[in-house]
PDB file of N, CA and C in Angstrom:
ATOM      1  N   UNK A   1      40.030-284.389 -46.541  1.00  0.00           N
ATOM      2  CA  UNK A   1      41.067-284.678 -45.581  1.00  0.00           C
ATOM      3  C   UNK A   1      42.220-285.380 -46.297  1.00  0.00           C
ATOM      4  N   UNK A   2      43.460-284.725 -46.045  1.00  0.00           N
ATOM      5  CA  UNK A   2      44.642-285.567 -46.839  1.00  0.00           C
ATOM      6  C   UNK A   2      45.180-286.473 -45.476  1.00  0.00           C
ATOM      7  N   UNK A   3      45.663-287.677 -46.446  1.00  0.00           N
ATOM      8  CA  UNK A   3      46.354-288.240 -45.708  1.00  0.00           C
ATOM      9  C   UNK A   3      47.816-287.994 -45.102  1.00  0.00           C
ATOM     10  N   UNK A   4      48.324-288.556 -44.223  1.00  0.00           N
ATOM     11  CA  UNK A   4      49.717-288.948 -44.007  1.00  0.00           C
ATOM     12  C   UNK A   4      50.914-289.292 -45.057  1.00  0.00           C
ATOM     13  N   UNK A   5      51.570-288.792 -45.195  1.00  0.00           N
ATOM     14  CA  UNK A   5      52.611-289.269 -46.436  1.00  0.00           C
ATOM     15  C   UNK A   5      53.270-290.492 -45.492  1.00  0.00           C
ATOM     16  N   UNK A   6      53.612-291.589 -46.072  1.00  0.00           N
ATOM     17  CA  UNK A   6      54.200-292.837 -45.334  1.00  0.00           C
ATOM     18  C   UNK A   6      55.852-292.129 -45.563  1.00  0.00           C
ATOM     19  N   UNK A   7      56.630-292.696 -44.441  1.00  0.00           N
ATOM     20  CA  UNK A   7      58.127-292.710 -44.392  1.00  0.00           C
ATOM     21  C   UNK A   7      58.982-293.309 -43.753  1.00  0.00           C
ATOM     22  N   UNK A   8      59.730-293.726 -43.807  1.00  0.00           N
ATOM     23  CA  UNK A   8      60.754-295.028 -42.966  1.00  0.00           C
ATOM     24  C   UNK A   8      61.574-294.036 -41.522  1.00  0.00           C
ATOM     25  N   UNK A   9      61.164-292.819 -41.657  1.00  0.00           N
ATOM     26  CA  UNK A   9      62.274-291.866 -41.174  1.00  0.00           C
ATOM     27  C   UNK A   9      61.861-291.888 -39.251  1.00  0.00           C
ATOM     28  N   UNK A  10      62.475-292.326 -39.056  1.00  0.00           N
ATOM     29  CA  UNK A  10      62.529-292.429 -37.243  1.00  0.00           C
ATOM     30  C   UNK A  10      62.070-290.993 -36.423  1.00  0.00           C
ATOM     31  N   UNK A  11      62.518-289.947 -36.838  1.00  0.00           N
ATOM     32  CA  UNK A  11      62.360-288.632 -36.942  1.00  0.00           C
ATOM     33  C   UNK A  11      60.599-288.819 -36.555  1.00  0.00           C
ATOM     34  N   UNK A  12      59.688-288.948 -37.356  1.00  0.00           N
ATOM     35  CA  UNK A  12      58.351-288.886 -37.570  1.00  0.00           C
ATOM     36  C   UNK A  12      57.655-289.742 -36.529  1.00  0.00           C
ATOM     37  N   UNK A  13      58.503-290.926 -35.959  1.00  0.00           N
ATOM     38  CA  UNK A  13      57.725-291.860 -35.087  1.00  0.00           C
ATOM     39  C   UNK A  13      58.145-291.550 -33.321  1.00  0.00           C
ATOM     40  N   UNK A  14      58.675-290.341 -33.245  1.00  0.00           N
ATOM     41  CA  UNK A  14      58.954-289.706 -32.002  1.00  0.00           C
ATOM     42  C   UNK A  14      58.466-288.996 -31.439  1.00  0.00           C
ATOM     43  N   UNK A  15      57.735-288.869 -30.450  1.00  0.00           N
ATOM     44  CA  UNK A  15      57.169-287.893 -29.701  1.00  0.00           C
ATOM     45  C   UNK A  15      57.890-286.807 -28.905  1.00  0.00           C
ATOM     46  N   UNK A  16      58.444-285.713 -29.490  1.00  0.00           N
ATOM     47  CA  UNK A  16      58.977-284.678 -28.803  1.00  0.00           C
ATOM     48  C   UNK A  16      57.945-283.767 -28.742  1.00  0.00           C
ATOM     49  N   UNK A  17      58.920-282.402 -28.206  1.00  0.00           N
ATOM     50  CA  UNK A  17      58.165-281.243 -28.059  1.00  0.00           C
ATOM     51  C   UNK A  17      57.954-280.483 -28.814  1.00  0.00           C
ATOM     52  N   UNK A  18      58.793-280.073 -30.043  1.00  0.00           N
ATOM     53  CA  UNK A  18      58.288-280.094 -31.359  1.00  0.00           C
ATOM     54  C   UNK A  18      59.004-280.596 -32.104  1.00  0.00           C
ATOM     55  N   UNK A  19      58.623-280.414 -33.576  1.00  0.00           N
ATOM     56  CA  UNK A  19      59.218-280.970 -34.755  1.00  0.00           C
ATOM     57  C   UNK A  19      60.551-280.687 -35.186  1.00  0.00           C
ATOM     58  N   UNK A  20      60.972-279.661 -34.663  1.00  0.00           N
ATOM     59  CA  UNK A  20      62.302-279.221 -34.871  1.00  0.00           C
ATOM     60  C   UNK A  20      63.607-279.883 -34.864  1.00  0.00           C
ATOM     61  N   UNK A  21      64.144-279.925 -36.015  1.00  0.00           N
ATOM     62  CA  UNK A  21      65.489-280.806 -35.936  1.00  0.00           C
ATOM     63  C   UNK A  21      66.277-280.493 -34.600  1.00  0.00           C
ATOM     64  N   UNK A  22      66.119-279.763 -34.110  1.00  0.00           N
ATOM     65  CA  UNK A  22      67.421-279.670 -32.707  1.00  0.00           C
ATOM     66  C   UNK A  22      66.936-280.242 -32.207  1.00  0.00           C
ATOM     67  N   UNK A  23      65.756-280.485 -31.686  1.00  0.00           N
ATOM     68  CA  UNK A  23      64.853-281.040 -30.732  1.00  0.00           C
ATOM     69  C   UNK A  23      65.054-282.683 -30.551  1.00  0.00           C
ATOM     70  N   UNK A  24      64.981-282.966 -31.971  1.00  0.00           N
ATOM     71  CA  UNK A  24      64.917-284.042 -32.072  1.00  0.00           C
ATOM     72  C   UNK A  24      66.276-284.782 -31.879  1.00  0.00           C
ATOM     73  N   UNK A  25      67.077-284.093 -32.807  1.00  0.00           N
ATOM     74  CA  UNK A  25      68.757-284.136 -32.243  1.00  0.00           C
ATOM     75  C   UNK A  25      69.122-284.695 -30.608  1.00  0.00           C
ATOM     76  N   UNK A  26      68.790-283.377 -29.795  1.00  0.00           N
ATOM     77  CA  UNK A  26      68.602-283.484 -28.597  1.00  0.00           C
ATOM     78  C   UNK A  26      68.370-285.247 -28.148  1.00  0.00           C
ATOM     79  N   UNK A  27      66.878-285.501 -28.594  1.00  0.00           N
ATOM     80  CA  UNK A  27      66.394-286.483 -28.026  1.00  0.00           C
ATOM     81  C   UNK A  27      67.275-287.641 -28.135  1.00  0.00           C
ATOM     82  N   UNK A  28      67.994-287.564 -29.638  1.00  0.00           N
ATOM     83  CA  UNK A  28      68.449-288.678 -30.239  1.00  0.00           C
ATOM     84  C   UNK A  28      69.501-289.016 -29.229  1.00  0.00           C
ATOM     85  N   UNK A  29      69.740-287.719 -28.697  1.00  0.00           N
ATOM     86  CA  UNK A  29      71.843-288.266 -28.042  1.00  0.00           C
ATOM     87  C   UNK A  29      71.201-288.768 -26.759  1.00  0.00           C
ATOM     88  N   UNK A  30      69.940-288.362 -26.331  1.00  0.00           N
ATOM     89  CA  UNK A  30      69.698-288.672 -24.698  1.00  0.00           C
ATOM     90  C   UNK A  30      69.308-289.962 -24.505  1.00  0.00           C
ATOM     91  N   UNK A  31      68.807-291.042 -25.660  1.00  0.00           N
ATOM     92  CA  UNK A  31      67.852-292.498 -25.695  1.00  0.00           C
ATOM     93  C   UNK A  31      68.709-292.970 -26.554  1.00  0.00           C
ATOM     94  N   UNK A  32      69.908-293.105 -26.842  1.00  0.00           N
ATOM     95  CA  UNK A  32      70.720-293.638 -27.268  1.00  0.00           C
ATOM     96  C   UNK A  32      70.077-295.241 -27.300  1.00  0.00           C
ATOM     97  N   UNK A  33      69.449-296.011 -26.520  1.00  0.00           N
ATOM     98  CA  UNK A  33      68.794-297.310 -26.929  1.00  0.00           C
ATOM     99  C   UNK A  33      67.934-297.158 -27.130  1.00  0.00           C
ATOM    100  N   UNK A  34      66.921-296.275 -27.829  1.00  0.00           N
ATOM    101  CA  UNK A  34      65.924-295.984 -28.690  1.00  0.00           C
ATOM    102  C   UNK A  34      66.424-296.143 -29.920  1.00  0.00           C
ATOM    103  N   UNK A  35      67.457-295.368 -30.660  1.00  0.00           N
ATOM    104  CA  UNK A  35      67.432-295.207 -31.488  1.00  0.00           C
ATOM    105  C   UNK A  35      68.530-296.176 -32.106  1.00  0.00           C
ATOM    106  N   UNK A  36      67.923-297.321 -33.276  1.00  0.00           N
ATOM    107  CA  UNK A  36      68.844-298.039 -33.498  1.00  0.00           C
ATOM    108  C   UNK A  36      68.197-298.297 -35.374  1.00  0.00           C
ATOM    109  N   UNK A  37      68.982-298.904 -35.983  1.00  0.00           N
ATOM    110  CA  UNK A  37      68.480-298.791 -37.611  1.00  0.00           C
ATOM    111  C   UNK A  37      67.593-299.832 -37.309  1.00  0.00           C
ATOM    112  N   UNK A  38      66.775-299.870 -38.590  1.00  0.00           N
ATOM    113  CA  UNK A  38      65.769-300.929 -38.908  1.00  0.00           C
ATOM    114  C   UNK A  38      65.895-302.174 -39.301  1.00  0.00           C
ATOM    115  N   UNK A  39      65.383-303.647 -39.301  1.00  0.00           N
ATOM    116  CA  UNK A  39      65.680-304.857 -39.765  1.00  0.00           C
ATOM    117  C   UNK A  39      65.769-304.439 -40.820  1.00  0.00           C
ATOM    118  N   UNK A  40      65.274-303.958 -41.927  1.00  0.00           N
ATOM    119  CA  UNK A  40      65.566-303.716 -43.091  1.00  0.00           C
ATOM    120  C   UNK A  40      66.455-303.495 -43.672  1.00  0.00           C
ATOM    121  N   UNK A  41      66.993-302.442 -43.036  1.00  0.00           N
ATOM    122  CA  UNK A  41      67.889-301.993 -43.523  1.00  0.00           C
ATOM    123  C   UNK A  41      69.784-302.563 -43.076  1.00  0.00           C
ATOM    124  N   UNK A  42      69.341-303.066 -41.810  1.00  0.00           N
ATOM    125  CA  UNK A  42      70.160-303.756 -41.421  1.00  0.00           C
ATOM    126  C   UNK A  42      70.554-305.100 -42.530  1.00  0.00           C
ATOM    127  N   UNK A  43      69.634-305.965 -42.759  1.00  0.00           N
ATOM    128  CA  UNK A  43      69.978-306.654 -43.882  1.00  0.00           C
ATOM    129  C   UNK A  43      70.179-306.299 -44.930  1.00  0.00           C
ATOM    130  N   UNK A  44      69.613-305.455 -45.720  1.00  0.00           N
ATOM    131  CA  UNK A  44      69.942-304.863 -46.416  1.00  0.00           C
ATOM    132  C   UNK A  44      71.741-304.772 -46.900  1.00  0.00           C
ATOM    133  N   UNK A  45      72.486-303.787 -45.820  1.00  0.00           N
ATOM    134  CA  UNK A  45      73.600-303.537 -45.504  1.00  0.00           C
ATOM    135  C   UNK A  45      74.428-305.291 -45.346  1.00  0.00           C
ATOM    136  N   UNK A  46      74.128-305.920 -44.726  1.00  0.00           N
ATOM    137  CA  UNK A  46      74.923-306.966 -44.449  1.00  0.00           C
ATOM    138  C   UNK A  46      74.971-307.558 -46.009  1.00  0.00           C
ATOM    139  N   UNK A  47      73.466-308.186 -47.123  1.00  0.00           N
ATOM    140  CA  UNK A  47      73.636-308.115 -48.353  1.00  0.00           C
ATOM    141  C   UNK A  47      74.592-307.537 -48.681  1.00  0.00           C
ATOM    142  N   UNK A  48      75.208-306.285 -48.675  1.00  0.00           N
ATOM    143  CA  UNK A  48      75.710-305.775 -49.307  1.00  0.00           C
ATOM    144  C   UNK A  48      77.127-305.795 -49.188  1.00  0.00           C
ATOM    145  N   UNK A  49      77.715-306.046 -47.584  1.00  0.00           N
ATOM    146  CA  UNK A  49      78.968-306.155 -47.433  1.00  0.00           C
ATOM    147  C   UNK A  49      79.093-308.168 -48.229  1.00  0.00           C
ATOM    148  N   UNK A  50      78.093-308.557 -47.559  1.00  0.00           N
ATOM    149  CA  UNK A  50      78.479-309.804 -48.664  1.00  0.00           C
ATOM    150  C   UNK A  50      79.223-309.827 -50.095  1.00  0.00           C
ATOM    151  N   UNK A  51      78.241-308.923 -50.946  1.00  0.00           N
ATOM    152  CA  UNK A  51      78.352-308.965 -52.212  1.00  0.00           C
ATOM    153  C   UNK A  51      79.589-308.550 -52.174  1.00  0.00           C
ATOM    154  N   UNK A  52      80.188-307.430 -51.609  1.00  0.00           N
ATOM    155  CA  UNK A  52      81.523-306.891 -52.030  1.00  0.00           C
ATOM    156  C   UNK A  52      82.338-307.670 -51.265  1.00  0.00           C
ATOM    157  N   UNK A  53      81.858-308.482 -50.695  1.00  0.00           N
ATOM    158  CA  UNK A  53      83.267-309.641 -50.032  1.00  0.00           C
ATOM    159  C   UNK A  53      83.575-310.798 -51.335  1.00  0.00           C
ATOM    160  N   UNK A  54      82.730-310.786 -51.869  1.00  0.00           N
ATOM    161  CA  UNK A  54      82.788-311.843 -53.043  1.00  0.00           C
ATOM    162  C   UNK A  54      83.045-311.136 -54.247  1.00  0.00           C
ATOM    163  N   UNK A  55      82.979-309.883 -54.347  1.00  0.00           N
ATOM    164  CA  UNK A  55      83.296-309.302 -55.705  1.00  0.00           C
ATOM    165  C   UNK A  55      85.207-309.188 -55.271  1.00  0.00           C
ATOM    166  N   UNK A  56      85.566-308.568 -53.840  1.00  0.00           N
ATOM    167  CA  UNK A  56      87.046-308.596 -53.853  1.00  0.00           C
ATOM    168  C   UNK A  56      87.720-309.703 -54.218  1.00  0.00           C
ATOM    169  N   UNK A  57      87.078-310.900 -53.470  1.00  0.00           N
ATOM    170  CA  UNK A  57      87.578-312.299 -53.677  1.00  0.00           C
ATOM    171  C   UNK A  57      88.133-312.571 -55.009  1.00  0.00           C
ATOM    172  N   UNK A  58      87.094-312.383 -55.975  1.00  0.00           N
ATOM    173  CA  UNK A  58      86.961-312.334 -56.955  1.00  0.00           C
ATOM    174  C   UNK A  58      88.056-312.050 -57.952  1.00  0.00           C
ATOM    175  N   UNK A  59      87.930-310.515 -57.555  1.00  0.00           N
ATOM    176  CA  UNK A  59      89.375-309.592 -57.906  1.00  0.00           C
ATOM    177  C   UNK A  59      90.630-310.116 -57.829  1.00  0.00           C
ATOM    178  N   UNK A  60      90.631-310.295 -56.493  1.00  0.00           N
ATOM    179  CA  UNK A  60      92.205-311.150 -55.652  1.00  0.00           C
ATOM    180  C   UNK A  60      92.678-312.253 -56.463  1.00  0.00           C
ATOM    181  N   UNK A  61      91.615-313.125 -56.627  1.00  0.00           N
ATOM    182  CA  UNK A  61      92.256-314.542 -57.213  1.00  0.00           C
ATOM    183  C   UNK A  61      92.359-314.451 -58.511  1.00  0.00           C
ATOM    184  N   UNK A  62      91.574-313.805 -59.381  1.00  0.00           N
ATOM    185  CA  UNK A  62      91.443-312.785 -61.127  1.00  0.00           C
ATOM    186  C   UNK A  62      92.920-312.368 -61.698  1.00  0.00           C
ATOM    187  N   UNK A  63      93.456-312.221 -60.459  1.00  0.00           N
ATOM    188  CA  UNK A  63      94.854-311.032 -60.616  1.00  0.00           C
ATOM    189  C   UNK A  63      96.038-311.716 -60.702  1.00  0.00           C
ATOM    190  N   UNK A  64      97.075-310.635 -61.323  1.00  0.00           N
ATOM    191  CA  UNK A  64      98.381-311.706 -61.296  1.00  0.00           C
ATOM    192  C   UNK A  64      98.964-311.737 -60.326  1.00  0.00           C
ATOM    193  N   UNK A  65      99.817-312.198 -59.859  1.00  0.00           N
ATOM    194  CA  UNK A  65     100.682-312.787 -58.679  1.00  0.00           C
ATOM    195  C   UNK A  65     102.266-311.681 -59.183  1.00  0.00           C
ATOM    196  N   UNK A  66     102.371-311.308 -58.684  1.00  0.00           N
ATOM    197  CA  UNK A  66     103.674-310.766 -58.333  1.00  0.00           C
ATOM    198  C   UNK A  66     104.556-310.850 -57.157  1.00  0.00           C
ATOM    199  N   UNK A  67     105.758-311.527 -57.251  1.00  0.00           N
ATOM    200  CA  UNK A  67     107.031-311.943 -56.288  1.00  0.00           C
ATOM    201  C   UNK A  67     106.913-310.403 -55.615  1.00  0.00           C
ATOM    202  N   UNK A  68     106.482-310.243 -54.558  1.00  0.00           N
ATOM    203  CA  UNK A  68     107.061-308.827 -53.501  1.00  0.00           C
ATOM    204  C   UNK A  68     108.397-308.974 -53.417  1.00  0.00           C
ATOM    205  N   UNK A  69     108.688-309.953 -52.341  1.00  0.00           N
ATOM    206  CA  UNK A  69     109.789-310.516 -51.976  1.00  0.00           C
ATOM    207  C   UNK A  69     110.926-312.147 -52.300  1.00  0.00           C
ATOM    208  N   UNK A  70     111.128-311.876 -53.905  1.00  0.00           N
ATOM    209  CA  UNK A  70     111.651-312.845 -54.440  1.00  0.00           C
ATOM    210  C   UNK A  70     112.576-313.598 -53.429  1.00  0.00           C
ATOM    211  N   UNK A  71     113.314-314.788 -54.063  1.00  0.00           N
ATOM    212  CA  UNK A  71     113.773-315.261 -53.000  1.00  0.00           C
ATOM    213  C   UNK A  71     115.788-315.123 -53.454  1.00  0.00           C
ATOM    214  N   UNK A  72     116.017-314.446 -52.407  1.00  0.00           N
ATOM    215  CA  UNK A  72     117.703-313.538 -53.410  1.00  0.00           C
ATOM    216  C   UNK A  72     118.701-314.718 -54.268  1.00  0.00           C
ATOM    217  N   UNK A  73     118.310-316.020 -53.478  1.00  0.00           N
ATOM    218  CA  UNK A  73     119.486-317.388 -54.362  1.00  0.00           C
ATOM    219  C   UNK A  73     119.057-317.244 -55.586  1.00  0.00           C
ATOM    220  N   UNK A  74     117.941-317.179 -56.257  1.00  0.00           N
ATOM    221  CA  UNK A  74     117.204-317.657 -57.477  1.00  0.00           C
ATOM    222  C   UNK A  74     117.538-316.046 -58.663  1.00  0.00           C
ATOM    223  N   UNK A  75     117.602-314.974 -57.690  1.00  0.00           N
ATOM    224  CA  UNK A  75     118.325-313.552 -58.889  1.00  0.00           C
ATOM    225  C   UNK A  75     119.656-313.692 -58.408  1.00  0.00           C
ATOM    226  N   UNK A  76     120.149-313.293 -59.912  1.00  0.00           N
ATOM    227  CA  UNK A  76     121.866-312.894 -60.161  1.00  0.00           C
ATOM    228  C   UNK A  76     121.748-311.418 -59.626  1.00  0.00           C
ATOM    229  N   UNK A  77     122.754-311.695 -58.564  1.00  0.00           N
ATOM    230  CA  UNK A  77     122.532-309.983 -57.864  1.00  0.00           C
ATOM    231  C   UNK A  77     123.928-309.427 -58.576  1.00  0.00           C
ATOM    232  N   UNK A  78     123.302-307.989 -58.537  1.00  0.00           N
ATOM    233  CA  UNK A  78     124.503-306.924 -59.755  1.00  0.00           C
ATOM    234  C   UNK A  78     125.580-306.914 -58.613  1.00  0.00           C
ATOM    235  N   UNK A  79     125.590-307.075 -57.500  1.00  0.00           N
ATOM    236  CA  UNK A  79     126.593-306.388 -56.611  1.00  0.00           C
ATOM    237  C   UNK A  79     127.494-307.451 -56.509  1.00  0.00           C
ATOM    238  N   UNK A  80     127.531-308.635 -57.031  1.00  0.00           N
ATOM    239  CA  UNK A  80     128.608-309.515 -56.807  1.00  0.00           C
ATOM    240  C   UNK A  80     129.777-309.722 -57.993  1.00  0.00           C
ATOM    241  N   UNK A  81     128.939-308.814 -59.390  1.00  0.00           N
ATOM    242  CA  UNK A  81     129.417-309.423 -60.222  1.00  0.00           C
ATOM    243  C   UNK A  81     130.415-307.720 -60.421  1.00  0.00           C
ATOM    244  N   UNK A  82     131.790-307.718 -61.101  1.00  0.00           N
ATOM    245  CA  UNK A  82     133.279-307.517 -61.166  1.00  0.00           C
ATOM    246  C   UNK A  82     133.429-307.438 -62.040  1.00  0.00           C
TER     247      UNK A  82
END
């Protein structure tokens, strides 16, 4: 007797009418509060927006500063000068 292959996949822990991806499709749009991600993976994901909130940070303050919008008293503007 073989066993069960283990899998995280939501798909497998549903009782439809058969196995068939439409089927299951189907089910998914109708129990809309059935179907929600896993703690796992949910943290997982939040880890991860962390990390890249601190890697931009990172970036941002790393970087040089450039005047967008200098301030016009402080440049000799070409259009005044004759």
């Amino acid at each position: 007797m073989t066993r069960k292959k283990k899998t995280r996949s939501l798909a497998d822990k549903v009782t439809i009418r058969t196995g068939r991806r439409k089927d299951y499709k189907k089910w998914r749009h109708d129990n809309p509060d059935q179907v929600a991600p896993s703690r796992r993976f949910v943290a997982k994901k939040q880890q991860q927006r962390k990390l890249q909130a601190v890697k931009k940070l990172a970036r941002q303050q790393s970087g040089q500063n450039i005047a967008i919008h200098p301030n016009k008293e402080s440049d000799p503007s070409p259009e005044g000068q004759s």
